[in-house]
Structures are given as C-alpha cells and as structure tokens.
Protein backbone atom coordinates (compact mmCIF):
# COMPACT_ATOMS: atom_id res chain seq x y z
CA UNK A 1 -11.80 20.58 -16.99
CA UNK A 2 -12.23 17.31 -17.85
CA UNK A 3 -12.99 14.52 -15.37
CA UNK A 4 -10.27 11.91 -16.09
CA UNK A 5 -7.23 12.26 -14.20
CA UNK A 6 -5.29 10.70 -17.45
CA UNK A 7 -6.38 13.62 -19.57
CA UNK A 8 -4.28 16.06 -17.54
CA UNK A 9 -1.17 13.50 -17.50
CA UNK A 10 -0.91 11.23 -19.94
CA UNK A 11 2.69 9.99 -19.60
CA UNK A 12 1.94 7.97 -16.65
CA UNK A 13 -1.15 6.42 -17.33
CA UNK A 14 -2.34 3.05 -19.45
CA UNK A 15 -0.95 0.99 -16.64
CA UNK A 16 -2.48 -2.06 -15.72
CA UNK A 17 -2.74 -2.62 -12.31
CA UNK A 18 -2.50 -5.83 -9.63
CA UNK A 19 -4.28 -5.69 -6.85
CA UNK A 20 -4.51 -8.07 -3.75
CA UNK A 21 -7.17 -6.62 -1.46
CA UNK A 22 -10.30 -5.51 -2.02
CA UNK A 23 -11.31 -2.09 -3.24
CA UNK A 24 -15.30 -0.49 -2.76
CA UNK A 25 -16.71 -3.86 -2.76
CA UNK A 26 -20.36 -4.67 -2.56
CA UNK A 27 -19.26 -5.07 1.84
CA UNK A 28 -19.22 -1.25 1.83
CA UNK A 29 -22.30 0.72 2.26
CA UNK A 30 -23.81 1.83 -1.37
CA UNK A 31 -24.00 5.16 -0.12
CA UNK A 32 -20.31 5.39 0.65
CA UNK A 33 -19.12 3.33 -2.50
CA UNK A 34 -18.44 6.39 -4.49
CA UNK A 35 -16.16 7.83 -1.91
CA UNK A 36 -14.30 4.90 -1.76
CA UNK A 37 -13.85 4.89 -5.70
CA UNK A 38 -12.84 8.08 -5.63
CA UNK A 39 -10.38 7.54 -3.11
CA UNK A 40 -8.57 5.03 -4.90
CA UNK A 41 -8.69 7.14 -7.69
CA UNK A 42 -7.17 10.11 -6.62
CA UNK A 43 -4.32 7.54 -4.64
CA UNK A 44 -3.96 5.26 -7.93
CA UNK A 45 -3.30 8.35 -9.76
CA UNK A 46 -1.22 9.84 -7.66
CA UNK A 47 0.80 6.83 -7.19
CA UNK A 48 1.06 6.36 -11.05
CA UNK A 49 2.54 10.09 -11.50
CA UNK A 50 5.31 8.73 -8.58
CA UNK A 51 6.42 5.60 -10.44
CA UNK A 52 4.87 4.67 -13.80
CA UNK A 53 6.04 5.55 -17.38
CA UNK A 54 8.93 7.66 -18.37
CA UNK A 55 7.86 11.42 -17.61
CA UNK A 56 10.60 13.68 -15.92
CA UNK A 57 10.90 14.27 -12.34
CA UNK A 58 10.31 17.60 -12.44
CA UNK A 59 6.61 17.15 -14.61
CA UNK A 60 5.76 14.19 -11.86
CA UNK A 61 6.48 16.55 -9.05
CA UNK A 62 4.67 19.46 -10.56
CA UNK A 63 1.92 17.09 -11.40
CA UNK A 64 1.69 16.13 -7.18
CA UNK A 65 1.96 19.65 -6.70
CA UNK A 66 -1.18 20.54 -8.62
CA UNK A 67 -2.64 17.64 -6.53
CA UNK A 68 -1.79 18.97 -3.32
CA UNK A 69 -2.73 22.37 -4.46
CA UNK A 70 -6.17 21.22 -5.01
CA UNK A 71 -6.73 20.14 -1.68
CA UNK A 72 -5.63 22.72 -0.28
CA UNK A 73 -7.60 25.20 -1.92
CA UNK A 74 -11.02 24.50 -3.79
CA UNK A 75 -10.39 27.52 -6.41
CA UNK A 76 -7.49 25.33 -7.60
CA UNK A 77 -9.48 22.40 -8.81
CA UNK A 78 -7.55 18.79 -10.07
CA UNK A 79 -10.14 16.45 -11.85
CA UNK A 80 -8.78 13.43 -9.20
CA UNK A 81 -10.05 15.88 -6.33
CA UNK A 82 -13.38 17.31 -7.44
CA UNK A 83 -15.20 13.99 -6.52
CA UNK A 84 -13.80 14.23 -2.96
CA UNK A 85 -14.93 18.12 -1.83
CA UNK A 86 -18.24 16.67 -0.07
CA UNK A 87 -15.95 13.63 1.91
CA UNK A 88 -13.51 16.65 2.59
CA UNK A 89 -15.84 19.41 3.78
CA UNK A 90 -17.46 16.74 6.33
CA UNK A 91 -14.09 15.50 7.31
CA UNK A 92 -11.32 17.98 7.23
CA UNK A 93 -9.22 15.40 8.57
CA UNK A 94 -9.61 13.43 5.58
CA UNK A 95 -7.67 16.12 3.23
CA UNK A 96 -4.65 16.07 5.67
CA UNK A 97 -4.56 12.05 5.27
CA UNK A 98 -4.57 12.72 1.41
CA UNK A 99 -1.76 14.95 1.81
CA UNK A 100 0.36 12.30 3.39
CA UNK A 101 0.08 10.60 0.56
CA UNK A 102 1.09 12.55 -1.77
CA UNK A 103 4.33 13.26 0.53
CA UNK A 104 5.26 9.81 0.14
CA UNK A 105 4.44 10.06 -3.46
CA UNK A 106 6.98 12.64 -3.57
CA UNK A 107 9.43 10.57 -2.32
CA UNK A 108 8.65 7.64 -4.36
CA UNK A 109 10.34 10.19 -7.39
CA UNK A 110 13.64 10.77 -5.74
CA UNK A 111 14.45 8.27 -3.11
CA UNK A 112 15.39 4.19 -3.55
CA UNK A 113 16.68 3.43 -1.15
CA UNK A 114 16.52 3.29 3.13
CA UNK A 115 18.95 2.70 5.16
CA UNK A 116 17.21 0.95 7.67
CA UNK A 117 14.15 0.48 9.27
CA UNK A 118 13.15 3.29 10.76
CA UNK A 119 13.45 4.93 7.20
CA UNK A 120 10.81 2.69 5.93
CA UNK A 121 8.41 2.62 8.83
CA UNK A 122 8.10 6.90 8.23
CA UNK A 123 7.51 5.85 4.73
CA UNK A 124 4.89 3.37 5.33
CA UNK A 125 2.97 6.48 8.00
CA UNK A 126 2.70 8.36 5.31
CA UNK A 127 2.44 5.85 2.25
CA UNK A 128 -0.11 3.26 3.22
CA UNK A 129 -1.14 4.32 7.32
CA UNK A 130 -3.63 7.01 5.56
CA UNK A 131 -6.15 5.01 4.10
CA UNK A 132 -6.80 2.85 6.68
CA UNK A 133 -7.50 6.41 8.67
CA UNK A 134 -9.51 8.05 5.46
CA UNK A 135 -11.69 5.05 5.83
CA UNK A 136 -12.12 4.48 9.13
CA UNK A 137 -12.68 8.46 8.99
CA UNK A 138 -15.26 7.86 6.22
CA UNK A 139 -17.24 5.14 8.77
CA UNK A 140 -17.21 7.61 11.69
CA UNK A 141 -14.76 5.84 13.96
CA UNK A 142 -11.61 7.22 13.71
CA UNK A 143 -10.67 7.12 17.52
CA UNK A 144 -7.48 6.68 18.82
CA UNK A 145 -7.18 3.48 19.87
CA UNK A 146 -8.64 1.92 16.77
CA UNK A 147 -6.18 4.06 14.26
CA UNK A 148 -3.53 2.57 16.21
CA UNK A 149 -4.83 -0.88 15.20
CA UNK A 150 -5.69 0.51 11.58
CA UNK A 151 -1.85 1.58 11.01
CA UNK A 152 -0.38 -1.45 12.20
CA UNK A 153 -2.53 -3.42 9.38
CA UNK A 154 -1.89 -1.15 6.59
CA UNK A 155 1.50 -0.96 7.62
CA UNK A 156 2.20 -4.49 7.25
CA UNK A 157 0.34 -5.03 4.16
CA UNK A 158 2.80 -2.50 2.85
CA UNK A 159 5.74 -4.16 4.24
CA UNK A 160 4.01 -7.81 2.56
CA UNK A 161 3.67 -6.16 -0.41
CA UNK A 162 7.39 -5.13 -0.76
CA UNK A 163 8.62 -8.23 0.15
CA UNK A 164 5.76 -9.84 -2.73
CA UNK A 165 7.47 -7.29 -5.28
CA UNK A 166 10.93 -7.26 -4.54
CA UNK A 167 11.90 -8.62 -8.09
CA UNK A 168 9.31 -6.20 -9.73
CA UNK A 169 11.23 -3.24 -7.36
CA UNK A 170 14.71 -4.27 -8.22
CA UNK A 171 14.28 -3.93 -11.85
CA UNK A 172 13.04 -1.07 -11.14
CA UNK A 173 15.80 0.19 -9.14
CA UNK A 174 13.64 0.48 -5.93
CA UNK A 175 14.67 -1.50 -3.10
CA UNK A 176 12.63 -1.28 0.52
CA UNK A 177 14.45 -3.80 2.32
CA UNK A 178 16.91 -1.95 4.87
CA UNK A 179 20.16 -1.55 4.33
CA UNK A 180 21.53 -1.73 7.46
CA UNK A 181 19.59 -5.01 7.72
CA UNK A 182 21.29 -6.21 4.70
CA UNK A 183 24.95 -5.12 5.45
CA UNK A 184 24.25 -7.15 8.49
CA UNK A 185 22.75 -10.19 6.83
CA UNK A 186 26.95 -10.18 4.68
CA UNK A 187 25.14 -8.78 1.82
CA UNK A 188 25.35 -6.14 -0.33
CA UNK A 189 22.93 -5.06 -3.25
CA UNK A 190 24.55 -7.70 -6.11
CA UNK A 191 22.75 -10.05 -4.38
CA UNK A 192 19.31 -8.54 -5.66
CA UNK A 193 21.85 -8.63 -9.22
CA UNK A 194 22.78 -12.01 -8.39
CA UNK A 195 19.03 -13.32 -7.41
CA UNK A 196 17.68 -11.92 -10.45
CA UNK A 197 20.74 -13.63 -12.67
CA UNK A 198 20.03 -16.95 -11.32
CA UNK A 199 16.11 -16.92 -10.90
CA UNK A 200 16.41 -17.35 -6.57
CA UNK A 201 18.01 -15.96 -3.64
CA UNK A 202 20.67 -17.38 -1.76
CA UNK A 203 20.56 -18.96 1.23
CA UNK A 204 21.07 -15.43 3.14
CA UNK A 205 18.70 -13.63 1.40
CA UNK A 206 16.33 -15.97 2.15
CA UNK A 207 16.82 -15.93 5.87
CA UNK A 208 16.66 -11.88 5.62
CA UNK A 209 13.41 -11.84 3.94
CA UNK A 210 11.79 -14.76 6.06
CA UNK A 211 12.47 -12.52 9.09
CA UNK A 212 11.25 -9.68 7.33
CA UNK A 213 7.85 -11.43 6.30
CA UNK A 214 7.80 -12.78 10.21
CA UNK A 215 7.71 -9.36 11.56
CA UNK A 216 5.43 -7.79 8.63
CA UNK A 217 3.06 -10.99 9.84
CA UNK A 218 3.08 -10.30 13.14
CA UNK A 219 2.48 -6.60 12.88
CA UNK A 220 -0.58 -8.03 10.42
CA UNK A 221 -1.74 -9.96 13.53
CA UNK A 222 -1.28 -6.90 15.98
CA UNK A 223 -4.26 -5.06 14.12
CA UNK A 224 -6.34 -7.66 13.43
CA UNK A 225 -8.57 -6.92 16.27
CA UNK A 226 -10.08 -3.66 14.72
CA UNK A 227 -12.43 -6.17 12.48
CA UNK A 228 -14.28 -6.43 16.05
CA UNK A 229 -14.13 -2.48 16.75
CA UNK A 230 -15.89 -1.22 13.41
CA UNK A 231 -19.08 -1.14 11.99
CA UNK A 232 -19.80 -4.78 10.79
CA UNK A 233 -19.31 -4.23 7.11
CA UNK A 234 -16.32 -2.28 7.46
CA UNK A 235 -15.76 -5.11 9.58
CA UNK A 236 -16.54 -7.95 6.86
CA UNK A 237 -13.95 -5.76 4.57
CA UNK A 238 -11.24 -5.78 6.39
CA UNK A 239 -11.61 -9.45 7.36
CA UNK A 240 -10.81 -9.80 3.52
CA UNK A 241 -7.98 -7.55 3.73
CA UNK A 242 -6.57 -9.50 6.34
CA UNK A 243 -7.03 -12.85 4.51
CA UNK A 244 -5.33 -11.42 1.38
CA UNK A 245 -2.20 -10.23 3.33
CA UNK A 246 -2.12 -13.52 5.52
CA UNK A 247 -2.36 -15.59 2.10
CA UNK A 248 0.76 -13.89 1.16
CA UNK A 249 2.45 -14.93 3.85
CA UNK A 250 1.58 -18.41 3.07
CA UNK A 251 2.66 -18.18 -0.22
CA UNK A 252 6.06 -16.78 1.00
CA UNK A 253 6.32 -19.81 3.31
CA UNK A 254 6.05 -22.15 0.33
CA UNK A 255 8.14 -20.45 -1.81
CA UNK A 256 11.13 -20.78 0.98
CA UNK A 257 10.42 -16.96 1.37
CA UNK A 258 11.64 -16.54 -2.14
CA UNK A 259 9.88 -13.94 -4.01
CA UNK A 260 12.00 -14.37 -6.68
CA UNK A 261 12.03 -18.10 -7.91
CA UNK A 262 8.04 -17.47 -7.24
CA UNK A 263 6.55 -14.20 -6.91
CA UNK A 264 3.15 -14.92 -4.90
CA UNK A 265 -0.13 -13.40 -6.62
CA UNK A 266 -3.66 -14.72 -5.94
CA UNK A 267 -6.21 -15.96 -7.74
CA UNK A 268 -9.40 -18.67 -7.54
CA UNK A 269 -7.55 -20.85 -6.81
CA UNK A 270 -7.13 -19.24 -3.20
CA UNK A 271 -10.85 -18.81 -2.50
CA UNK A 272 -10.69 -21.30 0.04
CA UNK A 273 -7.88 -20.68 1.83
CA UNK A 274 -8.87 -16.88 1.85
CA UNK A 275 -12.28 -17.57 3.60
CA UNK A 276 -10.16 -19.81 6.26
CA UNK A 277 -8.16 -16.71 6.50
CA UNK A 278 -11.04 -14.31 6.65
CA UNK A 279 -12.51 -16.59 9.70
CA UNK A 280 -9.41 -16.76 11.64
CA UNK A 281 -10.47 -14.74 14.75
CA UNK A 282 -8.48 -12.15 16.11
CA UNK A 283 -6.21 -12.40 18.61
CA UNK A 284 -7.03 -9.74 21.50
C-alpha cells in the first residue's frame, strides 16, 4: 500500500494549509519528532477528508471509516496509521484519543451548525482536547490534573481559531458561534450575510464575538500553568502555543474584534510580541 495518505484519497488533498502554532519543532525531543509528524499527519488528513474539496459525503465518511478501522485493528492497515503502531502499542490510550478525532471529523461532514454552547464545547472534547492528551501521553505525563489543564488550552485555541476564521467558515457554510448566543445578541444568521456584504460586522456582532474571544482568552489563561508541570521542552513548546493563541487575541483587540474587516494571521512581523507572549508567566 502506498505510504501517502493522498494516494488513497485524492479528492481532498492539494490543500494548502495555515497554521498558527507550532508543529514537531526542533523543542521536541529528536527521538519523538517522528511521532509527532505522524500525528499531524494522520489528524491533517483526516481533517482534510471532513472539509476540503468536493468529494461526497458518503466517500468522506467511508474514507474516516477505513481510518478508524485501522486503529482498531492492525490487519486493516490505512497508510496515515502504519507510522503510529509503535506510539499505539506503548500507549493504548493514544488510539482511543485518535478515535475522538475522527468522531468529530465525522461531524465536521454533516453538522454546521450548534445551537449553543454546550454543543460546541462536546465538539471541541473531541475535536482539538485529544492532542493535547496524545502528546502529553507521548511525554509520559498524562495525569489527571495536568489533562485538565491540557484541555482547557486546546480548547480555547479551538474556540480562537473559530472566531480567527469566522469569514473563512461562513463561506463555507460552517458557523461555530452559538446560536442561542446569537438569537440573544438580536441577531440572526444574515448578519454573517450582511458582514460579509459590507466587509465588517455591526456593532452587535462585534460585542458577541469580543465576549466570545474574552472567554476563549480566559480559558487560554486557565491552562497556562501546565508549561510548569511538563517536561521542560514540552514545556518550551507549549509556551509557543500559548504565545500564538494570546497573539490572536491581540490581534482581535485591534481589529475591534472584527475578524472580518481583518482576519488576524501571523507572521515576522510578530516575533517580538510572540516571545513577550511566550515569557508571560503563568498564572497559578
């Protein structure tokens, strides 16, 4: 079988991709670099079959399913799973995180939409909580208390990065803020329509997605003492990761909290302010 993950489904692939944080950098152990890689492979992939190109939903779910069905059983092998049978056989755990995953991947084919927030927090435990937990899994500390502090981080760096992409989403016909939340707010979905028409959000949109940003911030903050609790490279990592999701926030703030008129995305330019960010200590 052959070992690129494209080769078994094209129609989703030849995506370029944006990322903010950091991903198997020279911070992680060489040893454990390759299990990080192929990690993000196998969740890039996956991700792609969810919501890139213009394949059916019945080939993207049967293309998770082969996924799942590889980790599940060896004799079934996927080409984005082979790399990870060592990781998996000395942390069983780790397979049940992937598997998460791909359950939110499922979702990602069929449903737009929450209606509030509750909906999206299950979707964030099962879309982004996992690989904080495959890597602190893959460092030898996943203990209670410091997976608690691992999902709040990933959780709000999911949250950030909806609120970074709401234009992108929209187009898309995704939307991840509540609705409930909205309905409240005297809005409706035409004022994505409307933000989009004109370039920037209204005054009320605004005010939704500031709060929105606030809490994902806060819940940022929450978990930022785990960068004390791990092994000092993982440590160093996720001071990054922290940085890159607190940057965002910034930018929000400038922009008025208006992803639209300005969608924020870094770049060199933020070197500086991300090593301020990185060196922010932790709040315990």
């Amino acid at each position: 079988m052959s070992a690129d993950p494209g080769a078994v489904a094209r129609p989703w692939h030849g995506v370029d991709h944006y990322e903010n944080f950091p991903v198997a950098s020279w911070l992680v152990p060489a040893g454990q670099r390759p299990t990080v890689a192929a990690l993000y492979r196998f969740a890039r992939h996956a991700d792609d079959v969810a919501d890139e190109g213009d394949a059916p939903a019945d080939l993207r779910l049967a293309e998770l399913d082969r996924l799942e069905a590889a980790l599940i059983d060896p004799a079934r092998p996927h080409p984005a799973v082979e790399p990870l049978r060592a990781f998996f056989a000395a942390d069983p755990q780790a397979a049940l995180e992937c598997r998460a995953l791909l359950s939110a991947f499922r979702q990602d084919v069929s449903v737009h939409r929450h209606a509030d927030q509750a909906s999206i927090a299950d979707y964030c435990a099962r879309s982004a909580a996992p690989v904080g937990r495959l890597m602190l899994g893959l460092f030898g500390c996943r203990r209670e208390a410091l997976v608690a502090l691992s999902d709040s981080i990933c959780v709000a760096l999911q949250l950030i990065n909806f609120l970074q992409d709401l234009a992108t989403d929209w187009t898309r016909g995704r939307l991840y803020l509540p609705q409930d939340e909205l309905a409240a707010a005297g809005l409706d979905e035409r004022a994505l329509d409307r933000a989009l028409a004109r370039g920037a959000c209204e005054p009320a949109l605004r005010a939704l997605l500031e709060r929105r940003t606030r809490e994902a911030a806060g819940l940022l903050e929450a978990g930022a003492p785990l960068v004390r609790a791990v092994p000092w490279r993982l440590g160093l990592e996720l001071r990054g990761v922290l940085a890159g999701g607190r940057r965002i926030v910034e930018r929000l703030a400038r922009t008025g909290y208006d992803p639209v008129a300005q969608r924020p995305r870094l770049g060199a330019a933020d070197a500086g302010a991300l090593l301020r960010l990185a060196l922010r200590p932790p709040h315990l």
